[in-house]
C-alpha atoms as a PDB file:
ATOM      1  CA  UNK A   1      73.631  99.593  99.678  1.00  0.00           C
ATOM      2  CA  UNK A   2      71.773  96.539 101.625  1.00  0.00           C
ATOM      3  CA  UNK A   3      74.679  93.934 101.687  1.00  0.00           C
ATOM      4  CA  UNK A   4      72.477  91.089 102.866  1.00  0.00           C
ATOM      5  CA  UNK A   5      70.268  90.841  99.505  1.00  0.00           C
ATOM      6  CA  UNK A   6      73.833  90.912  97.705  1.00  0.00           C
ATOM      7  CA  UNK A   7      74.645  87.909  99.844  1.00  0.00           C
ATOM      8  CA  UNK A   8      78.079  88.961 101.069  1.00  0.00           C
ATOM      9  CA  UNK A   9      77.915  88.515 104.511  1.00  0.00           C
ATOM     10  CA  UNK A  10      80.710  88.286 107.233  1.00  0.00           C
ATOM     11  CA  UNK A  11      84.261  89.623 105.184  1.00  0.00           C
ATOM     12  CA  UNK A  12      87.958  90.669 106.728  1.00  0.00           C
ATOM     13  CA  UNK A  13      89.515  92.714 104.170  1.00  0.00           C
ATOM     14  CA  UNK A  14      88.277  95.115 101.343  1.00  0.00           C
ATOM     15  CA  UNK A  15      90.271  96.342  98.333  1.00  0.00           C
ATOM     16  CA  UNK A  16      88.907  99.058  95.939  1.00  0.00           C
ATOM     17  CA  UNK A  17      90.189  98.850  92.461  1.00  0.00           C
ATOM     18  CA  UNK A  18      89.203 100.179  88.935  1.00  0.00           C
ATOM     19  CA  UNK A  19      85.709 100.910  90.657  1.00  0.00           C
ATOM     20  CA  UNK A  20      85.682  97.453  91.675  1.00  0.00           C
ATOM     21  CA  UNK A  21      85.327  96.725  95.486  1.00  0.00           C
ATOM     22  CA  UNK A  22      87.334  93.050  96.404  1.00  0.00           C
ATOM     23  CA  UNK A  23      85.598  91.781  99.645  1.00  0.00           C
ATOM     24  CA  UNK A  24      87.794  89.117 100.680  1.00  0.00           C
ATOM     25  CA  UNK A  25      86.204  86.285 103.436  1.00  0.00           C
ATOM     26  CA  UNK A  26      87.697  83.534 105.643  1.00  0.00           C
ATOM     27  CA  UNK A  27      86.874  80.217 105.353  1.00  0.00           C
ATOM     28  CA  UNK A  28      88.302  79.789 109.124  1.00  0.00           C
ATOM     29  CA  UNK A  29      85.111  78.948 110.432  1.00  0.00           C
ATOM     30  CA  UNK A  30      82.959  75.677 108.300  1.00  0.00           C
ATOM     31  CA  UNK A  31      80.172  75.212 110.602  1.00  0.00           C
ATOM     32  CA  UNK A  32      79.407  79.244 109.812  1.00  0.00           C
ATOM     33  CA  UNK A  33      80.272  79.825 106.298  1.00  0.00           C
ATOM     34  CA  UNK A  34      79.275  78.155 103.073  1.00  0.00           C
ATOM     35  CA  UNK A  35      82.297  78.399 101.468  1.00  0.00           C
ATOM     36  CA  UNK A  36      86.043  77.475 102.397  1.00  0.00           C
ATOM     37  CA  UNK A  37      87.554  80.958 101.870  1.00  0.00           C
ATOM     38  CA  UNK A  38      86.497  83.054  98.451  1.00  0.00           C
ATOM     39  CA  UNK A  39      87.235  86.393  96.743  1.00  0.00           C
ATOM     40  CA  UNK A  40      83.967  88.987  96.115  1.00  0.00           C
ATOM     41  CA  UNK A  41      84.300  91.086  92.891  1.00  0.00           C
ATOM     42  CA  UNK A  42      81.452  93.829  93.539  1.00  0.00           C
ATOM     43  CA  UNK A  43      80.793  96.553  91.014  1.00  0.00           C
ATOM     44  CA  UNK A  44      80.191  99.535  92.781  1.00  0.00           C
ATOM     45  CA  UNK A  45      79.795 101.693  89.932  1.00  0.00           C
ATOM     46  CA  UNK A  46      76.318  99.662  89.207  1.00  0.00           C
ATOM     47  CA  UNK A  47      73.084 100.580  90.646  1.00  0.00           C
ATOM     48  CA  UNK A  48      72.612  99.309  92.928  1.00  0.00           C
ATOM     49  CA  UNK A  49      75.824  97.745  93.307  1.00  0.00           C
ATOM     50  CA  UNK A  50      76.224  94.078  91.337  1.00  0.00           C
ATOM     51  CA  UNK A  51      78.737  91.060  92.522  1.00  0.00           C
ATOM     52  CA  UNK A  52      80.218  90.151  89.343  1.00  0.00           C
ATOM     53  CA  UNK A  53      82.526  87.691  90.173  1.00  0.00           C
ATOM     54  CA  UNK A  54      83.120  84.720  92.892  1.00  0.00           C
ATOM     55  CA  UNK A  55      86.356  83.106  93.436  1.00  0.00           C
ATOM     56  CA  UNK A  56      86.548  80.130  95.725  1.00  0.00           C
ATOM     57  CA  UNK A  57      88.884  77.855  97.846  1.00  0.00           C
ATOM     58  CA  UNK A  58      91.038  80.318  99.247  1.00  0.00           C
ATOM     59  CA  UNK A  59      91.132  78.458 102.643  1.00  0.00           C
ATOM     60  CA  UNK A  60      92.087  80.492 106.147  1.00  0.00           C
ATOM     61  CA  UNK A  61      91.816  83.841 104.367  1.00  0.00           C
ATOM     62  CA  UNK A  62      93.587  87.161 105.842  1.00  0.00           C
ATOM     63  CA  UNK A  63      94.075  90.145 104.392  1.00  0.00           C
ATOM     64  CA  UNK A  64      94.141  91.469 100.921  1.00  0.00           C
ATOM     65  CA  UNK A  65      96.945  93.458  98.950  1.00  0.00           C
ATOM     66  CA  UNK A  66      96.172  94.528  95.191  1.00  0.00           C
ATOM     67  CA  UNK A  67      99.030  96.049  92.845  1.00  0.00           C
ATOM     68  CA  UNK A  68      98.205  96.427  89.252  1.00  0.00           C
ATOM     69  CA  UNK A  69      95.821  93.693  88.119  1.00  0.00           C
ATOM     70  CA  UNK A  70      97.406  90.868  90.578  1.00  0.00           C
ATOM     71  CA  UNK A  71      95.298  90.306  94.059  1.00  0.00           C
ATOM     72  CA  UNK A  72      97.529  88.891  96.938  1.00  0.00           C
ATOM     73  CA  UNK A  73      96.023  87.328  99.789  1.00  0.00           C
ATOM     74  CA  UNK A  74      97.483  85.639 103.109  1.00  0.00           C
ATOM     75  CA  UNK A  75      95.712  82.262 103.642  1.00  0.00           C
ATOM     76  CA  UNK A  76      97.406  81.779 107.531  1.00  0.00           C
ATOM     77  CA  UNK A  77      97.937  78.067 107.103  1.00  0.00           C
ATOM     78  CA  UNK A  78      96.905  78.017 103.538  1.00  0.00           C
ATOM     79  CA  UNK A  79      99.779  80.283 102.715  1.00  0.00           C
ATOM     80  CA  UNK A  80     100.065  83.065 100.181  1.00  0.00           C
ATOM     81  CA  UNK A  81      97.260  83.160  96.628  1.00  0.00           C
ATOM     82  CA  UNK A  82      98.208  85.578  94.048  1.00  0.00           C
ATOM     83  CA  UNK A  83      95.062  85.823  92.057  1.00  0.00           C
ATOM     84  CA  UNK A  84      94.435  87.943  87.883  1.00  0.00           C
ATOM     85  CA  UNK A  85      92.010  90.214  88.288  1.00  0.00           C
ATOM     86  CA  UNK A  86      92.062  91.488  84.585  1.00  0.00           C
ATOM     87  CA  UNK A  87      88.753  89.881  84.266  1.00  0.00           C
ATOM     88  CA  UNK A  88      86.303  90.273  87.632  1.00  0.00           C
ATOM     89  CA  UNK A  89      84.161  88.116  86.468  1.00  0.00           C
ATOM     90  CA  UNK A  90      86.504  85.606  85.890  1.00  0.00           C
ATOM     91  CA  UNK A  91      89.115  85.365  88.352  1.00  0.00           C
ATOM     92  CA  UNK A  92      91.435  83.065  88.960  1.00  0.00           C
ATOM     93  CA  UNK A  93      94.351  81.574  90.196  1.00  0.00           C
ATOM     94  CA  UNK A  94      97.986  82.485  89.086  1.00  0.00           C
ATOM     95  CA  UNK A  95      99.842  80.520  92.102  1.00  0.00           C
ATOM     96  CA  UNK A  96      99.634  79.398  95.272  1.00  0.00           C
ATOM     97  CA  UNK A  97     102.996  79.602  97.215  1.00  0.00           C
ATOM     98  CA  UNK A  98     103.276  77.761 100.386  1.00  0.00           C
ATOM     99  CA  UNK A  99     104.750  80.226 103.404  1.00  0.00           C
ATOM    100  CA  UNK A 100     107.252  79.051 105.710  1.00  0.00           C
ATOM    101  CA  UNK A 101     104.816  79.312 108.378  1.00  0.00           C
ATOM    102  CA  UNK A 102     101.403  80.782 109.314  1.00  0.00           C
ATOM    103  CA  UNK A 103     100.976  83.868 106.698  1.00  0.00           C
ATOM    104  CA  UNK A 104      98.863  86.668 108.395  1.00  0.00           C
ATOM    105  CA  UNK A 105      99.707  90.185 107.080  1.00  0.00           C
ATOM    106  CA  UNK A 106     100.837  90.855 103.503  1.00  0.00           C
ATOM    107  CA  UNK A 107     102.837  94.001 101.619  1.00  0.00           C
ATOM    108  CA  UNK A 108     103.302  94.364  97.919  1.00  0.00           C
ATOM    109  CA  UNK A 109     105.914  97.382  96.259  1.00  0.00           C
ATOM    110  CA  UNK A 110     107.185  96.898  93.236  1.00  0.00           C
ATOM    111  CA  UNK A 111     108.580  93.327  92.880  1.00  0.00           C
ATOM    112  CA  UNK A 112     108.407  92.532  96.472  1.00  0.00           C
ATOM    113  CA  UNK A 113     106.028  90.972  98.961  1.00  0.00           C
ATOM    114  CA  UNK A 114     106.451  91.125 102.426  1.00  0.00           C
ATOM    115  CA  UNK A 115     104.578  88.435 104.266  1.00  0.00           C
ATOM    116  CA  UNK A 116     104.181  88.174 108.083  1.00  0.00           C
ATOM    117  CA  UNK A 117     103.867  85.269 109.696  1.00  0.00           C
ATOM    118  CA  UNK A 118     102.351  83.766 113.338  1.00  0.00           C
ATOM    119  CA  UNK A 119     105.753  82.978 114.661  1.00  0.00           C
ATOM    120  CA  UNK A 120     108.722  83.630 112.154  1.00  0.00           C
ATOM    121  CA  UNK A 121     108.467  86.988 111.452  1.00  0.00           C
ATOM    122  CA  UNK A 122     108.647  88.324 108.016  1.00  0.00           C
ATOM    123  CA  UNK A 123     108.707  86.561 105.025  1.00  0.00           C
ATOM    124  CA  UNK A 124     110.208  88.734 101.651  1.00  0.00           C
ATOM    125  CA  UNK A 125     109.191  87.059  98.515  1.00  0.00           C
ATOM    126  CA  UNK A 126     110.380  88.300  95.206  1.00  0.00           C
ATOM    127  CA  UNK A 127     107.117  88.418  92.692  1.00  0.00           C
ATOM    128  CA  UNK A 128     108.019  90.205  89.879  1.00  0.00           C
ATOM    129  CA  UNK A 129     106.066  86.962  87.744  1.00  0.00           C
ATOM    130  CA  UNK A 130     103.429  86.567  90.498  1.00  0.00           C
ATOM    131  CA  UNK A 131     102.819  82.799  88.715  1.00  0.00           C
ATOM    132  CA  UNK A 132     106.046  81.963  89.603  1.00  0.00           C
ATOM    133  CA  UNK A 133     107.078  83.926  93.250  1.00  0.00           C
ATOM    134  CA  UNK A 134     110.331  82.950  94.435  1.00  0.00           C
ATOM    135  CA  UNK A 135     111.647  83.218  98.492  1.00  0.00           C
ATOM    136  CA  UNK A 136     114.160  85.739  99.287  1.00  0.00           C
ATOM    137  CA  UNK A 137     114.981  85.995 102.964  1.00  0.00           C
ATOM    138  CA  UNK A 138     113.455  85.478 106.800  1.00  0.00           C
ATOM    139  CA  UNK A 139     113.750  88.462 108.727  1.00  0.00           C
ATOM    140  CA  UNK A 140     112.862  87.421 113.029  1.00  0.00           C
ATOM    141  CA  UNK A 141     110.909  90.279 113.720  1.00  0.00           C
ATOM    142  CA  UNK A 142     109.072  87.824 116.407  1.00  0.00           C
ATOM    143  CA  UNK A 143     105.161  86.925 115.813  1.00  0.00           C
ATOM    144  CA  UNK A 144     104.757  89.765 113.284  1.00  0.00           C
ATOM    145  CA  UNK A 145     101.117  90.867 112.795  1.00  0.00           C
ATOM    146  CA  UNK A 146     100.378  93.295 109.963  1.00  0.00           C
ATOM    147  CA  UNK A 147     103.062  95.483 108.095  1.00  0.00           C
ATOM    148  CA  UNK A 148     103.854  97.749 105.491  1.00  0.00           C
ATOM    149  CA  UNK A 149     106.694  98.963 103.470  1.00  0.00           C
ATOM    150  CA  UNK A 150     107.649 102.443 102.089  1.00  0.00           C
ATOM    151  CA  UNK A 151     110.378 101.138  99.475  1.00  0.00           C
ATOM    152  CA  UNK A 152     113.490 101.226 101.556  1.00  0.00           C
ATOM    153  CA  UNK A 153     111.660  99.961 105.064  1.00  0.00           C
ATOM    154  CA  UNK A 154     109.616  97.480 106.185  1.00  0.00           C
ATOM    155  CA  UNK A 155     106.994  98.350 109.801  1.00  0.00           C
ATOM    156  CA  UNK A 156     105.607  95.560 111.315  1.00  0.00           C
ATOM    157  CA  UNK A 157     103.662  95.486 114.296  1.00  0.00           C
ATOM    158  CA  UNK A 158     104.547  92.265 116.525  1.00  0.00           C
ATOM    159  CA  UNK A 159     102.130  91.127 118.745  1.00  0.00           C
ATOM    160  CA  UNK A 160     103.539  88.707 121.061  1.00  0.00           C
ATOM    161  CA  UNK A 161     106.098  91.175 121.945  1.00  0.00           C
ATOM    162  CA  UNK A 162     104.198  94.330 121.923  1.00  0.00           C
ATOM    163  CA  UNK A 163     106.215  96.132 119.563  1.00  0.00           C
ATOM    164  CA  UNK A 164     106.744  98.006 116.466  1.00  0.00           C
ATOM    165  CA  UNK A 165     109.588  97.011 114.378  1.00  0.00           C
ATOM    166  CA  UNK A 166     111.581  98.477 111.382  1.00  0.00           C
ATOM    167  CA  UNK A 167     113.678  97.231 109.016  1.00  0.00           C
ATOM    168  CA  UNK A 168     116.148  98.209 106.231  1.00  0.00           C
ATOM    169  CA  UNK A 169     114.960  96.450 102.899  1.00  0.00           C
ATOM    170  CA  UNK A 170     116.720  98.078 100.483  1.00  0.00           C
ATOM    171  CA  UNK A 171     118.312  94.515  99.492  1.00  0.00           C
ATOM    172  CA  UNK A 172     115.729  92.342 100.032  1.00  0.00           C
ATOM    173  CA  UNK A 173     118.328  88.882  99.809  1.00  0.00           C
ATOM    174  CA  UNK A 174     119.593  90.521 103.056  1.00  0.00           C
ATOM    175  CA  UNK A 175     117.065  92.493 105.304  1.00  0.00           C
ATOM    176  CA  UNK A 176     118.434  94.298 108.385  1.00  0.00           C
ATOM    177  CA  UNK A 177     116.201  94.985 111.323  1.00  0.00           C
ATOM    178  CA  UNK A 178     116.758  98.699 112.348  1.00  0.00           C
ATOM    179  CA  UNK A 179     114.585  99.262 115.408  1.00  0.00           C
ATOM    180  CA  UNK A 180     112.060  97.630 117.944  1.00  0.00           C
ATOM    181  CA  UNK A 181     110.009 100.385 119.705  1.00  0.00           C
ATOM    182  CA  UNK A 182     107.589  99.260 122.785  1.00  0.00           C
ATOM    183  CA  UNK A 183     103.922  99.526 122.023  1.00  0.00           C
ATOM    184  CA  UNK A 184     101.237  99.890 125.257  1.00  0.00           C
ATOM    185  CA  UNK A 185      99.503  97.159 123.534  1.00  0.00           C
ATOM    186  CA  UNK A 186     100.081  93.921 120.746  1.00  0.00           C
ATOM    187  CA  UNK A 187     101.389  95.214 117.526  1.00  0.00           C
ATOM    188  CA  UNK A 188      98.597  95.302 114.649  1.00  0.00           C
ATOM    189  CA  UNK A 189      98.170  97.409 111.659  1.00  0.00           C
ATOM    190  CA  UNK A 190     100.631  99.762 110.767  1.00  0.00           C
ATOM    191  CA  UNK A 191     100.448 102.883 108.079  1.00  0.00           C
ATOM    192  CA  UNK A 192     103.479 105.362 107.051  1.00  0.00           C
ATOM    193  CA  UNK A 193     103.056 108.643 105.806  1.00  0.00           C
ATOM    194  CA  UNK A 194     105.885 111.751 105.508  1.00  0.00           C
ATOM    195  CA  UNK A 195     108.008 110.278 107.993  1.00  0.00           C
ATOM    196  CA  UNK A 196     104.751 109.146 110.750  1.00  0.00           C
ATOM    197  CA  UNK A 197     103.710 105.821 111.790  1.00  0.00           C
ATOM    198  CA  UNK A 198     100.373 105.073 113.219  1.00  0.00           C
ATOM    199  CA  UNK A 199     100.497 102.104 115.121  1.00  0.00           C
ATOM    200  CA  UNK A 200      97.288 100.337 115.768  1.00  0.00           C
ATOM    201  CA  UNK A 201      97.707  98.129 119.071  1.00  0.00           C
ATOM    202  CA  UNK A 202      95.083  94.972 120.566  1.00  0.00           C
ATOM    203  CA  UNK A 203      94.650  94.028 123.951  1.00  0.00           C
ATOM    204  CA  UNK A 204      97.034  93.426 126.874  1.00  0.00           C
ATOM    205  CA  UNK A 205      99.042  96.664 127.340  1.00  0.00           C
ATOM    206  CA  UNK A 206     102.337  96.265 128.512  1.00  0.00           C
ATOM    207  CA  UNK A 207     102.314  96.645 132.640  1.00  0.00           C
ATOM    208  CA  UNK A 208     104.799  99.340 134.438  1.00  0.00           C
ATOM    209  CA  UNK A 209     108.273  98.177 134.523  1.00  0.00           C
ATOM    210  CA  UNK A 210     108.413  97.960 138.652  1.00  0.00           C
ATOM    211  CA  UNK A 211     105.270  95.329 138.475  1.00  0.00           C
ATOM    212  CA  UNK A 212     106.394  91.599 139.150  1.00  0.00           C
ATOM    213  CA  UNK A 213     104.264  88.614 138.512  1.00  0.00           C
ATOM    214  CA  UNK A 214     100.895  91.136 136.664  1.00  0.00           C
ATOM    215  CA  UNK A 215      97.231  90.025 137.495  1.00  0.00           C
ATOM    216  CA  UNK A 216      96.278  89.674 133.342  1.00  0.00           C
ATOM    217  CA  UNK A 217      92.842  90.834 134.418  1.00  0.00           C
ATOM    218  CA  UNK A 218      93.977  93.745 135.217  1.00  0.00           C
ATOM    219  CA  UNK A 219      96.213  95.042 131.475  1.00  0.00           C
ATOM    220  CA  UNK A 220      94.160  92.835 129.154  1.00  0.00           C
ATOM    221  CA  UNK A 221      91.242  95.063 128.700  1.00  0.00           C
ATOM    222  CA  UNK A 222      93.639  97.917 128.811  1.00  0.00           C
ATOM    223  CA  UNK A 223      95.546  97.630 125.408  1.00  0.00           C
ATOM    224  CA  UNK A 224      93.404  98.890 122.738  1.00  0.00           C
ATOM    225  CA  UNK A 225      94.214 102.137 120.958  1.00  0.00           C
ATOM    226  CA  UNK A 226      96.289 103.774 118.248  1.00  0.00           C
ATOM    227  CA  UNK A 227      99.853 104.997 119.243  1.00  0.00           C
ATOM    228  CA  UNK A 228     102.245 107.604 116.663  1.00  0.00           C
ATOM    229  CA  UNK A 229     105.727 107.510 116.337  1.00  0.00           C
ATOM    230  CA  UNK A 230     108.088 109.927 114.410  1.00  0.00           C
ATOM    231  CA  UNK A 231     109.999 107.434 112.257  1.00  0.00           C
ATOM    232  CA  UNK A 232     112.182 110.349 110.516  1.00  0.00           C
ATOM    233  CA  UNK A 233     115.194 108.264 112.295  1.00  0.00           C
ATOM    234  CA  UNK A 234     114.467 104.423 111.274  1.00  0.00           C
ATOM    235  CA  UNK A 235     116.540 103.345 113.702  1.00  0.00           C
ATOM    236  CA  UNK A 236     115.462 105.799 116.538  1.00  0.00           C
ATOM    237  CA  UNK A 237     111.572 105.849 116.778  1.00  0.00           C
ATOM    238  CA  UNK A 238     110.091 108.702 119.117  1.00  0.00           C
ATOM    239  CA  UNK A 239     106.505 107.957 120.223  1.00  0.00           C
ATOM    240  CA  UNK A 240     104.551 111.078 119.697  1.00  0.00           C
ATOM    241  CA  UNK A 241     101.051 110.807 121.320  1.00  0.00           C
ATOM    242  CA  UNK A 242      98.720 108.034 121.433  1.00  0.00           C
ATOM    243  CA  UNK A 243      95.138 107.523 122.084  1.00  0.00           C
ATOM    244  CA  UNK A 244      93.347 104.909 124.245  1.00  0.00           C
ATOM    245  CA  UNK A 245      89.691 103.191 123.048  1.00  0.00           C
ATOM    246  CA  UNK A 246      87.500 101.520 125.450  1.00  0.00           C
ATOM    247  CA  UNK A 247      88.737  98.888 127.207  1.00  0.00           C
ATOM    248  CA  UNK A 248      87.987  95.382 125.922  1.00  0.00           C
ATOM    249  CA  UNK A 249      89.103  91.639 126.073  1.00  0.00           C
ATOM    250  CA  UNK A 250      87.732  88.362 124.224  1.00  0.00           C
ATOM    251  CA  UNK A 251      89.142  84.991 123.581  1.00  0.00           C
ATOM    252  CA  UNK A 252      88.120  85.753 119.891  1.00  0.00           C
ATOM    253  CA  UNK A 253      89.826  86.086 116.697  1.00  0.00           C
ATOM    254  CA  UNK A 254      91.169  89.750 116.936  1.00  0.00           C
ATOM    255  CA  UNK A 255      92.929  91.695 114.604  1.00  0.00           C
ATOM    256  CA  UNK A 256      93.363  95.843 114.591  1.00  0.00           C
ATOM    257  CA  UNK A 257      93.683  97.598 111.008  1.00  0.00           C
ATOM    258  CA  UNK A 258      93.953 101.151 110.418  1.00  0.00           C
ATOM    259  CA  UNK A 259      94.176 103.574 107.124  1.00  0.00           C
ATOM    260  CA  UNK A 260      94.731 106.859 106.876  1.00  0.00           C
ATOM    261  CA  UNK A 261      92.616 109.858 105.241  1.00  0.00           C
ATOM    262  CA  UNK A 262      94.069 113.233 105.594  1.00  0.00           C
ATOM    263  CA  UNK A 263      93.665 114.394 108.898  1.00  0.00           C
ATOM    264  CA  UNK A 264      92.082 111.066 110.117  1.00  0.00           C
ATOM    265  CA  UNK A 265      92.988 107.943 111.167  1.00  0.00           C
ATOM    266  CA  UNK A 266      90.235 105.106 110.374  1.00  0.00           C
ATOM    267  CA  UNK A 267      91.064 102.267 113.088  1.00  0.00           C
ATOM    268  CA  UNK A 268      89.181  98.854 112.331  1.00  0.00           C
ATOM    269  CA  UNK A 269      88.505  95.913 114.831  1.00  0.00           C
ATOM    270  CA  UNK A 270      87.563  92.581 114.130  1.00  0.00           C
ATOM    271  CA  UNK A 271      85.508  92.945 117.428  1.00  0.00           C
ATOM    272  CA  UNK A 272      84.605  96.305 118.269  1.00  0.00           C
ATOM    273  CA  UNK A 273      84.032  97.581 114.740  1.00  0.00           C
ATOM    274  CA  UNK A 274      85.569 101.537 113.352  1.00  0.00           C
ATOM    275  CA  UNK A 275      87.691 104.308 115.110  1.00  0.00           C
ATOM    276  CA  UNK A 276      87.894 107.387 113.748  1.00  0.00           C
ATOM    277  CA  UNK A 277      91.291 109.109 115.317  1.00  0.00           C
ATOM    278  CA  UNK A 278      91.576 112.793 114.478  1.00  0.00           C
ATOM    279  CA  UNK A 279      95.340 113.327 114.032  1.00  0.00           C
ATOM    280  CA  UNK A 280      96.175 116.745 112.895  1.00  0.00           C
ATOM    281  CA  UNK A 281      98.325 117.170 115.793  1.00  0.00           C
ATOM    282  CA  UNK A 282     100.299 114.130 116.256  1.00  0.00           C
ATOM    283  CA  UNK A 283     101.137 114.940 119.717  1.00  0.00           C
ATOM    284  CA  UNK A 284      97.563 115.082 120.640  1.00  0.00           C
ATOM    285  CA  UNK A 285      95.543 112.732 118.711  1.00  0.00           C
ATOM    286  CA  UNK A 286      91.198 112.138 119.332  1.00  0.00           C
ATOM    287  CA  UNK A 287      88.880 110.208 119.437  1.00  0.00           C
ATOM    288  CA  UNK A 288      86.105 111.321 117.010  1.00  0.00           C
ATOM    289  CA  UNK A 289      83.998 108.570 116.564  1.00  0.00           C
ATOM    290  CA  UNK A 290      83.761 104.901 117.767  1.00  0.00           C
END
């Protein structure tokens, strides 16, 4: 698949659906982009793979959720889209509902969104009509990063506080915020499976408790890796294991993603590119490739 003769080019989030691959990309940056934020429908199922459909002016663009034929995408200071994708090739707008604040990460089960934001924390948003979405409740989870939910909670990793937080959704007009658990690094992506959470962290891990006044030269290199938590007990995590990558530090636009795929972990960076984590044995996680 040559992506340059398809003319995609720099993207943040992808979303497979119905053998259709959604490239999402940011229009953060004018001077390098053409366009001010736009939605990619690709058919992969063509050879070679065809983009069938362009939707535009989708501003600051973050990440990318898809349930049933509605795409929703965080817009940071552009807020929340929700977007039909019955027809690829003709996409288009159902709403666009403007976030209390910055929205970065976004959530979608059942009829509710969870949306983090820079600063506020978590914004819950009821979209059972996603032309119409209507606010539900602020949870102050701090400067939440990424998230997901598992139907009764709701991980987020927080990044200014290097932590991972959990909270009890199960009435959504009235969230209640279980747990914070200290990461070795700023909260990112997060991803739940039988009771595990694999916490991806950025840079700056979190100095020893006994040292006063740190040199940031010395933890902000230091932060980067994937950390596991037994999350049986919502309200008592237990870390696991963790595992470190290489040590980096940029004053770039950073974000850390990961997915799981039986016994892997697949760790994404803005920056630094893919991760692969081998974690059969949660108390003694890998690193296979990156």
């Amino acid at each position: 698949m040559d992506w340059k003769k398809m003319g995609v080019g720099a993207s943040i989030d992808v979303k497979l659906h119905n053998h259709v691959l959604y490239v999402l990309q940011s229009g953060a940056y004018p001077k390098m982009q053409a366009h001010n934020g736009r939605l990619l429908a690709v058919d992969i199922s063509a050879e070679p793979p065809q983009i069938v459909g362009i939707l535009e002016n989708l501003g600051n663009a973050r990440q990318l959720e898809i349930q049933g034929n509605v795409a929703y995408i965080t817009a940071r200071e552009d807020g929340l889209f929700c977007v039909d994708l019955s027809v690829p090739s003709n996409m288009r707008v159902l709403s666009h509902y403007d976030t209390l604040e910055y929205a970065t990460g976004i959530a979608v089960s059942g009829n509710l969104a969870a949306i983090s934001l820079r600063q506020y924390g978590i914004e819950l948003i009821h979209v059972e009509n996603p032309e119409n979405p209507m606010f539900l409740s602020l949870l102050r989870t701090g400067e939440a990063q990424s998230l997901c939910m598992d139907g009764r909670h709701l991980y987020a990793g927080v990044w200014g506080t290097k932590e991972l937080v959990i909270s009890d959704i199960q009435v959504p007009q009235e969230p209640r915020l279980l747990s914070r658990a200290a990461l070795d690094g700023r909260g990112d992506g997060v991803a739940v499976w039988q009771g595990v959470c694999y916490a991806a962290t950025g840079q700056h891990a979190r100095p020893a408790a006994n040292v006063r006044n740190p040199a940031p030269e010395t933890y902000e290199k230091l932060g980067n890796g994937l950390e596991i938590w037994s999350v049986y007990d919502p309200e008592r995590p237990v870390r696991l294991g963790n595992v470190k990558f290489p040590p980096y530090y940029g004053l770039t636009f950073d974000m850390w993603d990961v997915q799981l795929a039986g016994e892997y972990a697949l760790v994404s960076n803005t920056r630094n590119g893919l991760y692969v984590v081998n974690v059969a044995d949660p108390h003694a996680p890998f690193l296979v490739m990156g």
